[in-house]
N, C-alpha and C. Protein backbone atom coordinates (compact mmCIF):
# COMPACT_ATOMS: atom_id res chain seq x y z
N UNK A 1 170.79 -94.61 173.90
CA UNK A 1 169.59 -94.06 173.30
C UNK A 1 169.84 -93.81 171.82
N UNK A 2 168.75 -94.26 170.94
CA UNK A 2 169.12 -94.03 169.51
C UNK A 2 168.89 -92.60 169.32
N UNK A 3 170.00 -91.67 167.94
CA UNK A 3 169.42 -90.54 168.34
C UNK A 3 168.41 -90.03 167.19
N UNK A 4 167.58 -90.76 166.90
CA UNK A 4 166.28 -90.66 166.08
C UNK A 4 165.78 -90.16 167.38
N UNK A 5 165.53 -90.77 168.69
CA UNK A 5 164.50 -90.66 169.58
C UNK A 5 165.46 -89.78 170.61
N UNK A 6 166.09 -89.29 170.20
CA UNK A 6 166.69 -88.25 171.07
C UNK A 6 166.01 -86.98 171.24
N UNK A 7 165.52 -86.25 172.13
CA UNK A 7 164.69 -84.79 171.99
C UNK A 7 165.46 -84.05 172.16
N UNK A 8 165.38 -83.41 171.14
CA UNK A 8 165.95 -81.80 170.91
C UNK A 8 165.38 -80.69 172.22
N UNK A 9 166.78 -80.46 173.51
CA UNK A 9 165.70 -79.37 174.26
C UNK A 9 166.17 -78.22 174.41
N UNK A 10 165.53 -77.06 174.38
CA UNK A 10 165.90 -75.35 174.58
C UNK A 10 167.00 -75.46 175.15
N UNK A 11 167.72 -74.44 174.51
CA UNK A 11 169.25 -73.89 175.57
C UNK A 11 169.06 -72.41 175.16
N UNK A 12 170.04 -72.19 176.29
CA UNK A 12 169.37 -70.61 176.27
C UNK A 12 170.20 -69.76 175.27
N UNK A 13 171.39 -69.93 174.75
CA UNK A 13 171.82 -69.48 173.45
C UNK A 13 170.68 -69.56 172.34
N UNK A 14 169.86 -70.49 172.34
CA UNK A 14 168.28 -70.32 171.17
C UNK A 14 167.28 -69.23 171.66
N UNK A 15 167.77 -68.59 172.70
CA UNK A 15 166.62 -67.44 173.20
C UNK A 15 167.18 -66.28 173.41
N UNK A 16 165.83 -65.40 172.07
CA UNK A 16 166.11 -64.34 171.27
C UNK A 16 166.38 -63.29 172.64
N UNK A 17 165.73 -63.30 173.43
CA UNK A 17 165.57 -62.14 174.54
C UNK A 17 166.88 -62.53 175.59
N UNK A 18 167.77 -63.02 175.32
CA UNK A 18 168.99 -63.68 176.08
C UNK A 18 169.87 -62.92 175.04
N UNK A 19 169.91 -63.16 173.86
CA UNK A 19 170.79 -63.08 173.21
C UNK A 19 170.83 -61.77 172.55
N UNK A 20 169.94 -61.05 172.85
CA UNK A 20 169.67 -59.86 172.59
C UNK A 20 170.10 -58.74 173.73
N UNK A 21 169.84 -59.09 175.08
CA UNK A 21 170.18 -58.67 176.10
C UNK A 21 171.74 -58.53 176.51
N UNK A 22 171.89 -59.67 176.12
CA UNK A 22 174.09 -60.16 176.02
C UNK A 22 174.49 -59.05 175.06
N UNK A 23 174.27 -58.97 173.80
CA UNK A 23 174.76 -58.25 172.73
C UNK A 23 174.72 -56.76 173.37
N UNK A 24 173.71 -56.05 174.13
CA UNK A 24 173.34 -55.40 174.52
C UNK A 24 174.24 -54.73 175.69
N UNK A 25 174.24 -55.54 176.37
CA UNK A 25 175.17 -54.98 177.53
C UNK A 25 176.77 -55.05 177.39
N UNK A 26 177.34 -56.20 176.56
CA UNK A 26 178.55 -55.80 175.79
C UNK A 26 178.61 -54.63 175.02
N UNK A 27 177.77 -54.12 174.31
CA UNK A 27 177.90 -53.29 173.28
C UNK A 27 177.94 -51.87 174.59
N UNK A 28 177.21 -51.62 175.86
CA UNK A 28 177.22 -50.66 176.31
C UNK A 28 178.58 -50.91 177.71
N UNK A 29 178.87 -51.88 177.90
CA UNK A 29 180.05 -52.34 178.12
C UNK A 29 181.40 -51.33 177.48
N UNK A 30 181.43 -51.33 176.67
CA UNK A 30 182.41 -51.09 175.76
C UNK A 30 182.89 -49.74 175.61
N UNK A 31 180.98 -49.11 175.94
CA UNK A 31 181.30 -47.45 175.16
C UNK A 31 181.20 -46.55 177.12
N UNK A 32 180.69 -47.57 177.84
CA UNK A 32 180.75 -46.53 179.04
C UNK A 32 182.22 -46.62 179.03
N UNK A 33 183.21 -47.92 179.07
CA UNK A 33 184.67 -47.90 179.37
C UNK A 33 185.59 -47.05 179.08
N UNK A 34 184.73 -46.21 177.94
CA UNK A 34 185.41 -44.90 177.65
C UNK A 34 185.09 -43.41 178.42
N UNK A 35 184.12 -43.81 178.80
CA UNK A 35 183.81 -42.29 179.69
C UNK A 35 184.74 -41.49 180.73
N UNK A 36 184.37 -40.48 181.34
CA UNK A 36 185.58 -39.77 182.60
C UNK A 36 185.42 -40.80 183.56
N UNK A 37 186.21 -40.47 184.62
CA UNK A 37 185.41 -40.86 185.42
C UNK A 37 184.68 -40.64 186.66
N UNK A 38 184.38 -39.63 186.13
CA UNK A 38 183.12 -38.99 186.80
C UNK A 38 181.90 -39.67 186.36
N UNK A 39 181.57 -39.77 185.35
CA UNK A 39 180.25 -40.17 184.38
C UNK A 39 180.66 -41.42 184.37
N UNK A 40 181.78 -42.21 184.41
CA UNK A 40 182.00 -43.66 184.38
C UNK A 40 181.37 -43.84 185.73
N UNK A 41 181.63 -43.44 186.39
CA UNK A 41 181.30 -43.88 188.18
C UNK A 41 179.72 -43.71 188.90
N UNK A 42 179.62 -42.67 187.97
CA UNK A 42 177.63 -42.51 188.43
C UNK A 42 177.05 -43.04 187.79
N UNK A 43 176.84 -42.35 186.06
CA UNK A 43 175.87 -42.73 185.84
C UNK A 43 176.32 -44.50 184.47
N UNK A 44 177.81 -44.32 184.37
CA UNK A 44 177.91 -45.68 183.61
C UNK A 44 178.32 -46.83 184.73
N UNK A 45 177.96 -46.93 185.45
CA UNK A 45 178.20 -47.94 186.73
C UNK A 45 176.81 -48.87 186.38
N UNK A 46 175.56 -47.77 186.89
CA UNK A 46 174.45 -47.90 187.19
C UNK A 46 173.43 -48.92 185.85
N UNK A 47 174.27 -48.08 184.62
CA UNK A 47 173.83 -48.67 183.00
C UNK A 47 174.29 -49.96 183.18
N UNK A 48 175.60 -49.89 183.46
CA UNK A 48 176.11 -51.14 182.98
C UNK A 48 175.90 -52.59 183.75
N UNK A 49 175.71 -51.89 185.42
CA UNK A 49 174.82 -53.12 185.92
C UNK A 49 173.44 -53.60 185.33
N UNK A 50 172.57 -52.02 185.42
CA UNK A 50 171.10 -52.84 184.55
C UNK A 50 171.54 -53.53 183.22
N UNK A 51 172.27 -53.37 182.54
CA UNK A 51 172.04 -53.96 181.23
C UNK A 51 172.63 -55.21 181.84
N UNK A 52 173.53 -55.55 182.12
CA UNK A 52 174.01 -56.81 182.77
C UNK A 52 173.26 -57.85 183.49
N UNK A 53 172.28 -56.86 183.91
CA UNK A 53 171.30 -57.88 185.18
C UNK A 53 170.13 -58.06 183.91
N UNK A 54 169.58 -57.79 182.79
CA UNK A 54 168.66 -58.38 182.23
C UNK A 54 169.40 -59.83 181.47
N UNK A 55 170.03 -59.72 180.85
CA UNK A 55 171.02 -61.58 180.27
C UNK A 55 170.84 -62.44 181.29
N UNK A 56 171.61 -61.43 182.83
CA UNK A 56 172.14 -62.37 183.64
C UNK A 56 170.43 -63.18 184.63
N UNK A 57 169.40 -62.43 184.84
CA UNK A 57 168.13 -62.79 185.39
C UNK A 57 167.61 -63.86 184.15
N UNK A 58 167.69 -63.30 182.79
CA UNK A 58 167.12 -64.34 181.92
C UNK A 58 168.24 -65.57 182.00
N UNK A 59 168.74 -65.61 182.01
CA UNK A 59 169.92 -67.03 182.50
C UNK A 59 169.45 -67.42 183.59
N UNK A 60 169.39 -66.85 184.77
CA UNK A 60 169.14 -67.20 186.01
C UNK A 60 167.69 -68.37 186.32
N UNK A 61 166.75 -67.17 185.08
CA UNK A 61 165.41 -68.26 185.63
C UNK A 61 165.39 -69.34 184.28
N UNK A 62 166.42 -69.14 183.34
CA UNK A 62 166.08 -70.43 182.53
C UNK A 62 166.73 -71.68 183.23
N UNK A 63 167.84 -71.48 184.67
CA UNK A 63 168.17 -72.66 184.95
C UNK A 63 167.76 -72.81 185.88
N UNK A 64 166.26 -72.13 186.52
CA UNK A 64 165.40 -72.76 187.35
C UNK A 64 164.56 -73.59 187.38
N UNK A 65 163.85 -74.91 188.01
CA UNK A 65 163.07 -75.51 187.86
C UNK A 65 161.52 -75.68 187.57
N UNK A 66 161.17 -74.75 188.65
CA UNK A 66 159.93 -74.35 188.65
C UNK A 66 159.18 -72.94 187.91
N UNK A 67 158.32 -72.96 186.99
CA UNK A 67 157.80 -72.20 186.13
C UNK A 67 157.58 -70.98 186.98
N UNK A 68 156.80 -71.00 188.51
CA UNK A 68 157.05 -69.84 188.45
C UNK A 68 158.70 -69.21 189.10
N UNK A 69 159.48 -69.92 189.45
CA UNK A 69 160.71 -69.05 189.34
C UNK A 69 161.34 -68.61 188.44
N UNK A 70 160.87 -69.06 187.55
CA UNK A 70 161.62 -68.99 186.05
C UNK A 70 161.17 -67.68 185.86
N UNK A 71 159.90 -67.09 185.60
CA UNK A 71 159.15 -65.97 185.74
C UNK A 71 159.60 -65.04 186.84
N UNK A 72 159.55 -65.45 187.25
CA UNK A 72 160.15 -64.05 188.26
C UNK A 72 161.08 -63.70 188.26
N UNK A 73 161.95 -64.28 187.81
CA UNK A 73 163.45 -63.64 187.03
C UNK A 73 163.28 -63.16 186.04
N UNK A 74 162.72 -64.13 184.81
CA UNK A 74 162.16 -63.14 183.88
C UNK A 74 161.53 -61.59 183.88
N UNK A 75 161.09 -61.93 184.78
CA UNK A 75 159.83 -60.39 185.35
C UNK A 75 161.25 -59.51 185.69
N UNK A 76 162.36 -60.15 186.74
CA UNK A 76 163.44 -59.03 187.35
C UNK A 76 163.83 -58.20 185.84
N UNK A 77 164.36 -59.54 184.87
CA UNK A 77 165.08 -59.25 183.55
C UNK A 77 164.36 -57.78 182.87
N UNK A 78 162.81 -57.91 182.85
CA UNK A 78 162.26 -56.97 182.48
C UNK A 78 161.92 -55.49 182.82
N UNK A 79 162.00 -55.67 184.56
CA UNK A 79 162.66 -54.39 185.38
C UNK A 79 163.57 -54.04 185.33
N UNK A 80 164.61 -54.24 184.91
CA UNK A 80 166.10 -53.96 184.48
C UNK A 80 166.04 -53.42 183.12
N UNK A 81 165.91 -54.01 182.09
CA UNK A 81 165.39 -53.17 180.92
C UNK A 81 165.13 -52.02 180.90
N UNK A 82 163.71 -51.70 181.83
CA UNK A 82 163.13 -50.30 181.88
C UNK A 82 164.10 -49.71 182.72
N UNK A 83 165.22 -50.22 183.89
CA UNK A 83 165.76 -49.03 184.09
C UNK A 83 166.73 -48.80 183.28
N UNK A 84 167.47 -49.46 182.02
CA UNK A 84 168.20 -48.93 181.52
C UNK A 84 167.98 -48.30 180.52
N UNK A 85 166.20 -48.51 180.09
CA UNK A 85 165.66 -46.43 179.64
C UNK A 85 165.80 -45.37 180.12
N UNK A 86 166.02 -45.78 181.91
CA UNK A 86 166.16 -44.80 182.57
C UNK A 86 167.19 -44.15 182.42
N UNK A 87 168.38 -44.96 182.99
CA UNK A 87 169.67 -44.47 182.82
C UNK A 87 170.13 -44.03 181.06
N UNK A 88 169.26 -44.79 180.23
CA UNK A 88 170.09 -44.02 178.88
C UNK A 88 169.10 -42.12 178.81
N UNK A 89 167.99 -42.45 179.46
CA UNK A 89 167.50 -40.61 179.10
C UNK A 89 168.49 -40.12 180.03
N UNK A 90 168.91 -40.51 180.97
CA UNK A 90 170.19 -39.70 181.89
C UNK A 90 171.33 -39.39 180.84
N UNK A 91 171.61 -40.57 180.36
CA UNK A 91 172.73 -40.45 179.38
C UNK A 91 172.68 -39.14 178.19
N UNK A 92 171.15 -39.14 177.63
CA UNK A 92 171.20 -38.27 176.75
C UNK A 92 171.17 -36.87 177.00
N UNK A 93 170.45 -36.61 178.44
CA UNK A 93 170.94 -35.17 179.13
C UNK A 93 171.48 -34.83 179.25
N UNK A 94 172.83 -35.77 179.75
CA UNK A 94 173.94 -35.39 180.02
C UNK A 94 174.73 -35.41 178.72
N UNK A 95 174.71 -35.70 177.43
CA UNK A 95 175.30 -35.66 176.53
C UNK A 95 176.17 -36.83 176.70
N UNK A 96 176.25 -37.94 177.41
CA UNK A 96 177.29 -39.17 177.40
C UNK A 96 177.85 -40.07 176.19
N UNK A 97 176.23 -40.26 175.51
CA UNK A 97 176.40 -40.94 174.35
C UNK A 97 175.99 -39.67 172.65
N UNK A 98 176.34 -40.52 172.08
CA UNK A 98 175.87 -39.93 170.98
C UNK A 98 174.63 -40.12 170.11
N UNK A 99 174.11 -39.04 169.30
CA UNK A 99 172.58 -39.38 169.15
C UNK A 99 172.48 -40.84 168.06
N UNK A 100 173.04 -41.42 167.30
CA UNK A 100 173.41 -42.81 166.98
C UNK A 100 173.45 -43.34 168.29
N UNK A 101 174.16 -43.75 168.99
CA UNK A 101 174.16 -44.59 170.14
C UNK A 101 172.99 -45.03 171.10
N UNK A 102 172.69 -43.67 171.33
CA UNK A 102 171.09 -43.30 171.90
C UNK A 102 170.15 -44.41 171.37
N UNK A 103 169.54 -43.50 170.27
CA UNK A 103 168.53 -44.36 168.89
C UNK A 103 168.51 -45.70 169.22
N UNK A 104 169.51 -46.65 169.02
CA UNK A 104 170.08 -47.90 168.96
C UNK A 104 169.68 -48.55 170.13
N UNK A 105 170.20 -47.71 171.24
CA UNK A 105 169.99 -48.26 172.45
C UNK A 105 168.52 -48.42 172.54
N UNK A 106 168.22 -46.79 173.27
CA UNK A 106 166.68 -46.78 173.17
C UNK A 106 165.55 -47.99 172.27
N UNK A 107 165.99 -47.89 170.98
CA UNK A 107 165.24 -49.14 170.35
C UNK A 107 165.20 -50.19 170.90
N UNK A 108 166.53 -51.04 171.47
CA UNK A 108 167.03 -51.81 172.06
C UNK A 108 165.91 -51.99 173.25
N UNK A 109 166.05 -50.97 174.14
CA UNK A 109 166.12 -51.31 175.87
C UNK A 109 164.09 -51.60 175.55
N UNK A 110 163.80 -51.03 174.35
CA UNK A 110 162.00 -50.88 174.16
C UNK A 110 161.19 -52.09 173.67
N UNK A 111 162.34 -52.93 172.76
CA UNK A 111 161.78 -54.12 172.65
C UNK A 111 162.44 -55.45 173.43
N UNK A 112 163.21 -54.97 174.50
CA UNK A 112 163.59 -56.17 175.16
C UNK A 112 162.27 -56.83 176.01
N UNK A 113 162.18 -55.50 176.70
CA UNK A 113 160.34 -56.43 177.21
C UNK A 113 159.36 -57.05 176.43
N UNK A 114 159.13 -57.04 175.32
CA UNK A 114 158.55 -57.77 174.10
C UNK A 114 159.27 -58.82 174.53
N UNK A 115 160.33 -58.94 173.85
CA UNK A 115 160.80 -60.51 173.76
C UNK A 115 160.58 -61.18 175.40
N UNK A 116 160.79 -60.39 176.53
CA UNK A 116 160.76 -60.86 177.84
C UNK A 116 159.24 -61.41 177.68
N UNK A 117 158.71 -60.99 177.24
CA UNK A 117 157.15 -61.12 177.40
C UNK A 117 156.72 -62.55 176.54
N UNK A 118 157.42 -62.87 175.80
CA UNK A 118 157.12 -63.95 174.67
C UNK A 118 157.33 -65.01 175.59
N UNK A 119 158.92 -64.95 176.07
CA UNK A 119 159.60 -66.13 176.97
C UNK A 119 158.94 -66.27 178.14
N UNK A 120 158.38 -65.57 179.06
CA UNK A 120 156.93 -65.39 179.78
C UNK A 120 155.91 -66.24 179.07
N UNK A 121 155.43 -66.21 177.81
CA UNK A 121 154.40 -66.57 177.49
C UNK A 121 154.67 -67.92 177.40
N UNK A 122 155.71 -68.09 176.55
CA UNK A 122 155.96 -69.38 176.20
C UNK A 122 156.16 -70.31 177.34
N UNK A 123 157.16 -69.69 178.63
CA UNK A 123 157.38 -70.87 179.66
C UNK A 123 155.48 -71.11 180.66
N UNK A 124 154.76 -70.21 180.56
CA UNK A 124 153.44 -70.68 181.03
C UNK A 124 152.43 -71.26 180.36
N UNK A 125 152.62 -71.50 178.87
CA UNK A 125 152.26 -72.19 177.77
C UNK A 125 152.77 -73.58 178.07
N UNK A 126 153.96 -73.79 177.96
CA UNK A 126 154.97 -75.19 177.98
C UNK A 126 155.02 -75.83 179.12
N UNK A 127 154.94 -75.64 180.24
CA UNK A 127 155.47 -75.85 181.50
C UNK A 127 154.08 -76.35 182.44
N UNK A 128 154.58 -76.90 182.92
CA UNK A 128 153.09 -77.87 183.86
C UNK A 128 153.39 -77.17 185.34
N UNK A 129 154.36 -76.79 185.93
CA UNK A 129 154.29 -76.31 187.72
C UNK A 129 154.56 -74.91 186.89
């Protein structure tokens, strides 16, 4: 194939709500690993799966076939998000993180559904099944 006529196609390293989500759960990766472990075991267990399961669902349905499975992982990715608002207001009750850390996050976990919502839009825009 010449590669004039080669098509350029999505990978999921080009998607903002993937790559935002990854950065995300490494970054809270890092700082639960420091906790007791008391607070490592309840409530940074629980963080660190949700943040993990939004990358890992947006991966999941970008290497699905059908538009709507793709979405419904997407959709999981985006339930995971909101619980790791949940678990970070746990965090801030309990004093786990610091009010920098918080902020960051919080910002974080508020516009991940935005971007979930774009990649939603876009795969029912693009996609014929």
């Amino acid at each position: 194939m010449d590669e004039n006529n080669f098509k350029s196609y999505l990978s999921i390293d080009k998607i903002e709500a993937y790559n935002k989500a990854l950065t995300f759960s490494n970054l809270l990766w890092d700082e639960v690993i420091k906790f007791d472990y008391f607070e490592k075991n309840s409530v940074g267990l629980q963080l660190v799966r949700a943040a993990g399961s939004v990358s890992a669902n947006i991966a999941e349905g970008f290497g699905r076939y059908h538009k709507k499975d793709k979405i419904k992982f997407y959709q999981y990715a985006k339930g995971s998000a909101l619980e790791c608002y949940d678990w970070l207001l746990k965090c801030k009750h309990r004093k786990l993180l610091n009010e920098s850390q918080l902020l960051d996050h919080i910002e974080t976990v508020q516009n991940l559904p935005k971007l979930i919502n774009y990649l939603i839009k876009y795969t029912n825009d693009n996609l014929k099944e």
